[in-house]
Protein backbone atom coordinates (compact mmCIF):
# COMPACT_ATOMS: atom_id res chain seq x y z
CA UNK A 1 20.31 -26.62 8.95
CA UNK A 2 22.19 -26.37 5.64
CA UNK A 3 19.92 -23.89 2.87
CA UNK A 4 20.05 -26.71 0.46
CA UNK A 5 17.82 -28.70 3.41
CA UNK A 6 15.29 -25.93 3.85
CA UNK A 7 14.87 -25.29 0.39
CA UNK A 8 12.64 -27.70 -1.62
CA UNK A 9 14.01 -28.72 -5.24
CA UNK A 10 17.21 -28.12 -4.64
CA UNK A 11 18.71 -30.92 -6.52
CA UNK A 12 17.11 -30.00 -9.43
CA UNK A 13 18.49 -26.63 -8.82
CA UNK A 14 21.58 -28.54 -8.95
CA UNK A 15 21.51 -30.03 -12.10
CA UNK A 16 20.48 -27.11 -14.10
CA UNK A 17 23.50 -24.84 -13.21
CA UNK A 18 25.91 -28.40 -13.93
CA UNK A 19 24.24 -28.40 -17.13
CA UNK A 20 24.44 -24.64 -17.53
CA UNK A 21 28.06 -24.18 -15.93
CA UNK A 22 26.71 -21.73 -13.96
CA UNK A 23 28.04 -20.34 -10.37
CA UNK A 24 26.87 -18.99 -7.25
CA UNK A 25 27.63 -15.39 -8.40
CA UNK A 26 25.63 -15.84 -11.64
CA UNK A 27 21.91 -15.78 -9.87
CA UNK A 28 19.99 -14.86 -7.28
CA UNK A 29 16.99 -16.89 -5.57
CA UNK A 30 12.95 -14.68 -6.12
CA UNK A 31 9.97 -15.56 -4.99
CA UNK A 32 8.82 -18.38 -2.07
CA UNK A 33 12.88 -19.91 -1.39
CA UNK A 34 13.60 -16.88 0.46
CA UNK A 35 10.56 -17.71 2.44
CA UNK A 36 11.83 -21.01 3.16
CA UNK A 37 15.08 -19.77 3.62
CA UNK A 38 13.73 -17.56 6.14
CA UNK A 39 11.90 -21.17 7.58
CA UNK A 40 8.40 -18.94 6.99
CA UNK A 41 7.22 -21.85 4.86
CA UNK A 42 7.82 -24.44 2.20
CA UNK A 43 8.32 -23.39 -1.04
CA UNK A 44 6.58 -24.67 -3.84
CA UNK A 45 9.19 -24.40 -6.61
CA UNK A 46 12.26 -22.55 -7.27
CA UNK A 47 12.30 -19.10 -9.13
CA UNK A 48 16.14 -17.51 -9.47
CA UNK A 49 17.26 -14.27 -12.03
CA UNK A 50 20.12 -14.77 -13.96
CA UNK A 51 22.75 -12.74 -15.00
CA UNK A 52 21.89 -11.59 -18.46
CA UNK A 53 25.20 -12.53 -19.57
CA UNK A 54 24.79 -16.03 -19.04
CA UNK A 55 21.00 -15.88 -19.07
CA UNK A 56 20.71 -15.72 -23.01
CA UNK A 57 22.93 -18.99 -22.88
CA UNK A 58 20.89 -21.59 -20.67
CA UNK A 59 19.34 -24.76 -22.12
CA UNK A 60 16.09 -24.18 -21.82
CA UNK A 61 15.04 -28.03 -21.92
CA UNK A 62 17.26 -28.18 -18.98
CA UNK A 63 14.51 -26.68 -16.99
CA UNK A 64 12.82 -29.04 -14.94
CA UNK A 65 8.52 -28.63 -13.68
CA UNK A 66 9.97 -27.15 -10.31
CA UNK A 67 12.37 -24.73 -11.25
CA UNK A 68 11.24 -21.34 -13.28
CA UNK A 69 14.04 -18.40 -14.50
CA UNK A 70 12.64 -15.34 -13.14
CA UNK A 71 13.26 -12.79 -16.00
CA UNK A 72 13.40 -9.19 -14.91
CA UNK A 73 10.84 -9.56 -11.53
CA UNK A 74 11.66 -6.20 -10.21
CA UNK A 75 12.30 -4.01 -13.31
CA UNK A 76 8.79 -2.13 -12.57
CA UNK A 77 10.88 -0.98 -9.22
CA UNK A 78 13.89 -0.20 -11.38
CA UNK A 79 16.06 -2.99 -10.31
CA UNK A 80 17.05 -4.92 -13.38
CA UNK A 81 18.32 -8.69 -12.70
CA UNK A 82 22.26 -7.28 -13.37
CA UNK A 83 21.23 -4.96 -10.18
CA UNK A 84 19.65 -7.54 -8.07
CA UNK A 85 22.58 -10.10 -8.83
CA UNK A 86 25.51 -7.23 -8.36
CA UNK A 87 24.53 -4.68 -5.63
CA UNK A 88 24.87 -5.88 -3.00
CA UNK A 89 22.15 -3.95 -1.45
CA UNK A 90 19.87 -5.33 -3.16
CA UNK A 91 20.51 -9.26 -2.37
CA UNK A 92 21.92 -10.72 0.85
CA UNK A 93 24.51 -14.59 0.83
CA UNK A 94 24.07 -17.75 2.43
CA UNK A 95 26.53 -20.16 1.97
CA UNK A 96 27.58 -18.10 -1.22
CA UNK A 97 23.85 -18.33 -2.64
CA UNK A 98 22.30 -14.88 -3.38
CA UNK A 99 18.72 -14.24 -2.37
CA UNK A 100 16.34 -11.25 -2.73
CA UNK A 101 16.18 -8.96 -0.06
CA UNK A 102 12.71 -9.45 1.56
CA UNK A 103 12.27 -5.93 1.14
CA UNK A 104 11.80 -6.44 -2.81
CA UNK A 105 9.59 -9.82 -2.57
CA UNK A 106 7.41 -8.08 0.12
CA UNK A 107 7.09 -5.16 -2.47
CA UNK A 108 6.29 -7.67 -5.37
CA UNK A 109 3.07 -9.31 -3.28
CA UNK A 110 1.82 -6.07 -2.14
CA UNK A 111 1.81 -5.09 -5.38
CA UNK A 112 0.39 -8.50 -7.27
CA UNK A 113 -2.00 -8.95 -4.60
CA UNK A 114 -2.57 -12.72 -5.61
CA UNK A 115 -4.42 -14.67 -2.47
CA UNK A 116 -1.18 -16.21 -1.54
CA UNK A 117 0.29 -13.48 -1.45
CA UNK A 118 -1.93 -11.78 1.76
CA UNK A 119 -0.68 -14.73 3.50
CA UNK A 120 2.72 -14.32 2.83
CA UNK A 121 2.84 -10.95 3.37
CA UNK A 122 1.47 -11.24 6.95
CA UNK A 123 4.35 -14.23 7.82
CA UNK A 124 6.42 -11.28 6.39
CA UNK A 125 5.40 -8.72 8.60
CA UNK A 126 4.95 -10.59 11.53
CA UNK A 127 8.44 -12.27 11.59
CA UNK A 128 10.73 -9.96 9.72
CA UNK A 129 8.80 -6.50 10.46
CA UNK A 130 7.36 -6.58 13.62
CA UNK A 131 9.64 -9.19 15.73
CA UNK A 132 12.53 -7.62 14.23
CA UNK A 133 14.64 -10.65 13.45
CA UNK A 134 15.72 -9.30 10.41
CA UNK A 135 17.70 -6.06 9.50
CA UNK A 136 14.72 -4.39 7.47
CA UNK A 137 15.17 -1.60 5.01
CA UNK A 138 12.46 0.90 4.66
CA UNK A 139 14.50 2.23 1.71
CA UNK A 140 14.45 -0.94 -0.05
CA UNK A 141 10.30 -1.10 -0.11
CA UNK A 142 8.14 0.03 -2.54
CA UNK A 143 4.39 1.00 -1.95
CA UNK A 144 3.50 1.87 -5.27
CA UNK A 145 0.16 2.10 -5.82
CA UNK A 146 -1.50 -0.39 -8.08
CA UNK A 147 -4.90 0.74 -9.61
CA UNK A 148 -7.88 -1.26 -10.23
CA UNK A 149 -9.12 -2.11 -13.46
CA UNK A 150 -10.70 0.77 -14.92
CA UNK A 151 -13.09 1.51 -17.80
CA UNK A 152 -13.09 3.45 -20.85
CA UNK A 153 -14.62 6.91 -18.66
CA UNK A 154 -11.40 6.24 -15.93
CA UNK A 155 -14.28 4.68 -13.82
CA UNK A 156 -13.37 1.59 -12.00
CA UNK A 157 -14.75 -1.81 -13.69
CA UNK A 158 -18.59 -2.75 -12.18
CA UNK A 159 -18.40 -6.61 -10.11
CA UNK A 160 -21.74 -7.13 -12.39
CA UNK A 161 -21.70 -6.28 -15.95
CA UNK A 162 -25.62 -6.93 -16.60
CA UNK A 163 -27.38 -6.33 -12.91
CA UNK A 164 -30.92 -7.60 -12.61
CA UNK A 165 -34.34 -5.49 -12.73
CA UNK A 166 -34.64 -6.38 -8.82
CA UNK A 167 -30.79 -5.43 -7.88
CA UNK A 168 -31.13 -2.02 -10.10
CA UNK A 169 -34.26 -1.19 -8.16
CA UNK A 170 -32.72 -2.03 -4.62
CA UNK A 171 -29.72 0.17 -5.10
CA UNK A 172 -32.21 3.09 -6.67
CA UNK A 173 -34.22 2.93 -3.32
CA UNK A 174 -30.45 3.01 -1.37
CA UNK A 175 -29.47 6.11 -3.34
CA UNK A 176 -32.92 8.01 -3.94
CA UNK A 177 -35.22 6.37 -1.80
CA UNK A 178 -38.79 6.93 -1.64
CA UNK A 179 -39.75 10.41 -2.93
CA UNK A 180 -36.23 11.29 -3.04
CA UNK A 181 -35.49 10.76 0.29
CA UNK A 182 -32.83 8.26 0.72
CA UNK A 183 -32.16 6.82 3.85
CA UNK A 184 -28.78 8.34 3.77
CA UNK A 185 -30.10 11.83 3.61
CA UNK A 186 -32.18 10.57 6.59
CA UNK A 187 -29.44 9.11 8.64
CA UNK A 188 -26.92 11.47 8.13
CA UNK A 189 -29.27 14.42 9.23
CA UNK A 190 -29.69 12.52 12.74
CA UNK A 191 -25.93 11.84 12.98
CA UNK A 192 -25.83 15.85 12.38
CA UNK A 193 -28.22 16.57 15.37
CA UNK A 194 -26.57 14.11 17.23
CA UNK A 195 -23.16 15.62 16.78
CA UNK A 196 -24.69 19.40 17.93
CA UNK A 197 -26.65 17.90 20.93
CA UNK A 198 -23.17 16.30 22.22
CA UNK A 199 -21.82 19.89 21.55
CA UNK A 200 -19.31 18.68 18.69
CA UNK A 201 -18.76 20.67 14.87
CA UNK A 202 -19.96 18.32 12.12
CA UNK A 203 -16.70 18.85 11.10
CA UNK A 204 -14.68 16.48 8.90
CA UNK A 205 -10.62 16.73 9.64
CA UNK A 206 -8.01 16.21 6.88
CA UNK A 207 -3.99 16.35 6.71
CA UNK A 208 -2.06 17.16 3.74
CA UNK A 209 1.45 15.89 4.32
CA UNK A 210 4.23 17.87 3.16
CA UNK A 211 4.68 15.21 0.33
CA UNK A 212 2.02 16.83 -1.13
CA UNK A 213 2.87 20.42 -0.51
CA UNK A 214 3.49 21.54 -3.89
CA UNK A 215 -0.08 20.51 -5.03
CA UNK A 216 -2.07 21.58 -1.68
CA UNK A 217 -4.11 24.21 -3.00
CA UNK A 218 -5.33 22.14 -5.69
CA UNK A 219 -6.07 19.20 -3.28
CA UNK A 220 -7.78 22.04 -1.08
CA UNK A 221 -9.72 23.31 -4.14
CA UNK A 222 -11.17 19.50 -4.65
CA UNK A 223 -12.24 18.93 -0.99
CA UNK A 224 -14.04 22.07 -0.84
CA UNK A 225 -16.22 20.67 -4.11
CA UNK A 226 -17.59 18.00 -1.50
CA UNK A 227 -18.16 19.99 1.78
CA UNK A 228 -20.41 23.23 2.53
CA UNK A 229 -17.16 25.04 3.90
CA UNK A 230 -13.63 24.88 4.75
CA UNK A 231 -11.02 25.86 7.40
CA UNK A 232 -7.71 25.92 7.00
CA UNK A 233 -4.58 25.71 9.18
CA UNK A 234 -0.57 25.34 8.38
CA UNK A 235 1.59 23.67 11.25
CA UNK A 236 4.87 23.21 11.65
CA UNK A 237 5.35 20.15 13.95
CA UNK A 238 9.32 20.47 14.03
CA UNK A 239 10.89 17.95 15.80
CA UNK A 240 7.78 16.15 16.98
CA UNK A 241 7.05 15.44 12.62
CA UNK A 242 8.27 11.67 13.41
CA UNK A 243 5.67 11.30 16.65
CA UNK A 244 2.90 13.28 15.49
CA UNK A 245 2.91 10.57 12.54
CA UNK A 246 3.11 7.33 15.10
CA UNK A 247 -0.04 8.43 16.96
CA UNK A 248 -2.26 9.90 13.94
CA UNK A 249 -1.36 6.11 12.62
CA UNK A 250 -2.11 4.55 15.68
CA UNK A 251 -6.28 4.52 15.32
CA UNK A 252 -6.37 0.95 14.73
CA UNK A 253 -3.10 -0.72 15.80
CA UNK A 254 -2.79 -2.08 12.97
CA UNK A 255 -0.84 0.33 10.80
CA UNK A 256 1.34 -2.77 8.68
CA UNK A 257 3.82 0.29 7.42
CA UNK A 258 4.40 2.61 10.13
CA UNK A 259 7.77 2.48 9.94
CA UNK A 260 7.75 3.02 6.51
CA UNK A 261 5.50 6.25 6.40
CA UNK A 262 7.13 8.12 8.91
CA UNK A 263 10.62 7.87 6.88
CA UNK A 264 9.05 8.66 3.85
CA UNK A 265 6.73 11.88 5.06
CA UNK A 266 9.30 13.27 7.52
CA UNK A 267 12.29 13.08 5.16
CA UNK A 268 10.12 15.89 3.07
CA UNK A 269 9.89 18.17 5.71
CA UNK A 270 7.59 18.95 9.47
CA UNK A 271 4.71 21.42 7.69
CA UNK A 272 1.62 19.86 7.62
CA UNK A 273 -2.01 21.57 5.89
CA UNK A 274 -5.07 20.38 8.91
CA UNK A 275 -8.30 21.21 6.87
CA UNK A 276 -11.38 21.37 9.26
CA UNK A 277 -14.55 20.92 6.38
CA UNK A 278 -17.75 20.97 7.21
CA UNK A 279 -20.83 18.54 5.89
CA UNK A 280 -23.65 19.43 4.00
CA UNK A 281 -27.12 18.71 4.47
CA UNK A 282 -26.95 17.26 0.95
CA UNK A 283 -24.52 14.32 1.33
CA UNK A 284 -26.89 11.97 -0.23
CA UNK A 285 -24.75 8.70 1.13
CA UNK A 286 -23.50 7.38 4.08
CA UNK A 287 -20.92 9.44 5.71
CA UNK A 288 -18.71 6.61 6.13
CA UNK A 289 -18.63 5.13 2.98
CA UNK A 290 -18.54 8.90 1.86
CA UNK A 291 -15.52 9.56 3.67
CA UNK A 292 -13.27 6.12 3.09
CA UNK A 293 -14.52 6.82 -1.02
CA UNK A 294 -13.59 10.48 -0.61
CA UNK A 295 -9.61 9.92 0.27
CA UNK A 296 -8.84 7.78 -2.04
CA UNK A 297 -10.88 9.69 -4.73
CA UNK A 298 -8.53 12.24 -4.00
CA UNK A 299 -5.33 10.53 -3.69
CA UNK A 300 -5.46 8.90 -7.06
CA UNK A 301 -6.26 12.40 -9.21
CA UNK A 302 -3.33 13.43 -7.65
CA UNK A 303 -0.56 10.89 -6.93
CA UNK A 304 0.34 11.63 -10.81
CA UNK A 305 1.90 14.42 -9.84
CA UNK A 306 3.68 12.94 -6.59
CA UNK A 307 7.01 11.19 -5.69
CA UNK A 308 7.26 7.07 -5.93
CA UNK A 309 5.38 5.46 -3.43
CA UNK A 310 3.51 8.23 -2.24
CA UNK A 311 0.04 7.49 -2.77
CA UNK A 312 -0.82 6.99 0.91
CA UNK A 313 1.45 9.75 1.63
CA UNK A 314 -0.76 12.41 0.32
CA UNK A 315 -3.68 13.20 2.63
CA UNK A 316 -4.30 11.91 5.19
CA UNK A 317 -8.38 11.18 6.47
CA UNK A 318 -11.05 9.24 8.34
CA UNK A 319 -12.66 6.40 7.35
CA UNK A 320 -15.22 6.58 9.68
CA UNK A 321 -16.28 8.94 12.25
CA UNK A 322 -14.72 7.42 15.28
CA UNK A 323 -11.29 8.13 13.45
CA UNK A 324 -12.25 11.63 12.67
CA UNK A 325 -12.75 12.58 16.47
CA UNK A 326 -9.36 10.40 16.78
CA UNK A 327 -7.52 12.40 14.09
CA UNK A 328 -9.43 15.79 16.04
CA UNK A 329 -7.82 14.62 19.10
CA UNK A 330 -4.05 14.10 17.99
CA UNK A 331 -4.03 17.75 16.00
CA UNK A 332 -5.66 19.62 19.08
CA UNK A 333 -2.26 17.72 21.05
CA UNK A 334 -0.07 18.84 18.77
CA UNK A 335 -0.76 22.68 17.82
């Protein structure tokens, strides 16, 4: 099937560069046409970059309700629309027309995060990714993190602005309970007895990938301000970096960017930091909302200081207990 056939609007697409006397070479297709290039699904409209050149020309009246100029999409990656329209790296032909690597638009949703945007970045992953029908780059992605909205402390925003009486109450008897007991405090102590009577540490395990390497004692000094005590161990995994980092990711089976990761973390080396910290008897909150807050607490004081796209690069952690005996399990393999 011809592109102009699986690609809604395209007469309209048409007219504009008659009007505009532009050419094939003078603009690349963004946005949902590459997904219906791809036959993923229909687009809605029709986004394309222009050459700056030519783009400070156009007729804007030309523009019809289905067609949009894309102006400088990718420039938070560092790809201007001269780069996306030139390299080709960066774009890939059919029939002459230039669209965006999927790489970049998959980049773009992760990082907009609009609802459409889950879906299309599971037809992504499931047809281009994981049935690997299409040449994918690693290289080309970015995974930079995108923080929430935060307030005027570096706190992120509350959901409710002005809770009730009755919801302030409820989450004062969460946290404190009744004469300061909370039933956190309560449940965590039995997970802690439970732990000893099965014979197990109440140990907590942590990896500092070598990403990170030239801030791990600082990232050690945080995690021992949450635990009573910590152990630690460097290992050099040599050339097993690449397959320690496929199991430790494969918990869930559902790691969307192994592929990714393991590029990334190898290419900085095969040292890793595995911290063994133990709980406290004070952890006044669940242990597994403790732990999933925990790693991302300390992945976003530090990925200031870190490479591009290496927020989820920097430590490594459970997010509940099951995966801590999991991650337990794949170091004890590998020392």
């Amino acid at each position: 099937m011809a592109v102009r056939e699986r690609i809604n609007h395209f007469e309209k697409l048409d007219a504009f560069i008659q009007k505009n006397d532009l050419k094939k070479r003078d603009f690349c297709f963004v946005g949902s046409s590459i997904l219906a290039e791809k036959d993923l699904r229909n687009n809605g409209d029709i986004d394309i970059a222009i050459i700056p050149s030519k783009r400070s020309k156009i007729d804007i009246e030309s523009l019809s309700q289905d067609l949009s100029i894309a102006k400088e999409r990718y420039s938070w990656m560092e790809i201007t629309d001269k780069d996306l329209i030139e390299n080709e790296k960066l774009h890939y032909e059919v029939e002459g027309y230039k669209f965006a690597r999927p790489e970049l638009v998959y980049s773009y949703k992760k990082r907009r995060k609009w609802e459409k945007d889950e879906i299309d970045k599971e037809l992504i992953e499931e047809s281009l990714i994981q049935n690997n029908s299409f040449n994918w780059d690693w290289d080309l992605f970015n995974y930079e993190y995108y923080p929430k909205p935060r307030n005027e402390r570096g706190l992120p925003k509350p959901r409710f602005n002005n809770p009730s009486m009755l919801f302030r109450f409820a989450r004062s008897v969460e946290n404190k309970g009744f004469f300061g007991l909370s039933k956190y405090l309560l449940r965590n102590r039995i997970l802690k007895n439970k732990y000893r009577e099965a014979g197990l540490e109440d140990l907590i395990y942590f990896v500092i990938w070598p990403t990170a390497f030239h801030q791990k004692n600082n990232i050690i000094s945080r995690i021992e301000t949450r635990f009573e005590s910590i152990e630690v161990e460097e290992i050099d995994l040599g050339d097993d970096m690449e397959l320690f980092i496929e199991e430790m990711y494969s918990y869930n089976n559902a790691e969307r960017f192994l592929g990714f990761k393991k590029e990334k973390i190898a290419s900085e080396g095969s040292k890793i930091v595995f911290l063994k910290a133990k709980i406290g008897d004070s952890l006044n909150e669940g242990i597994d909302r403790f732990l999933s807050n925990f790693k991302d607490d300390v992945r976003k004081e530090f990925f200031a200081y870190m490479p591009d796209d290496s927020y989820h690069n920097i430590l490594h952690g459970p997010d509940d207990l099951d995966e801590n005996e999991w991650i337990h399990k794949v170091i004890e393999k590998y020392r």
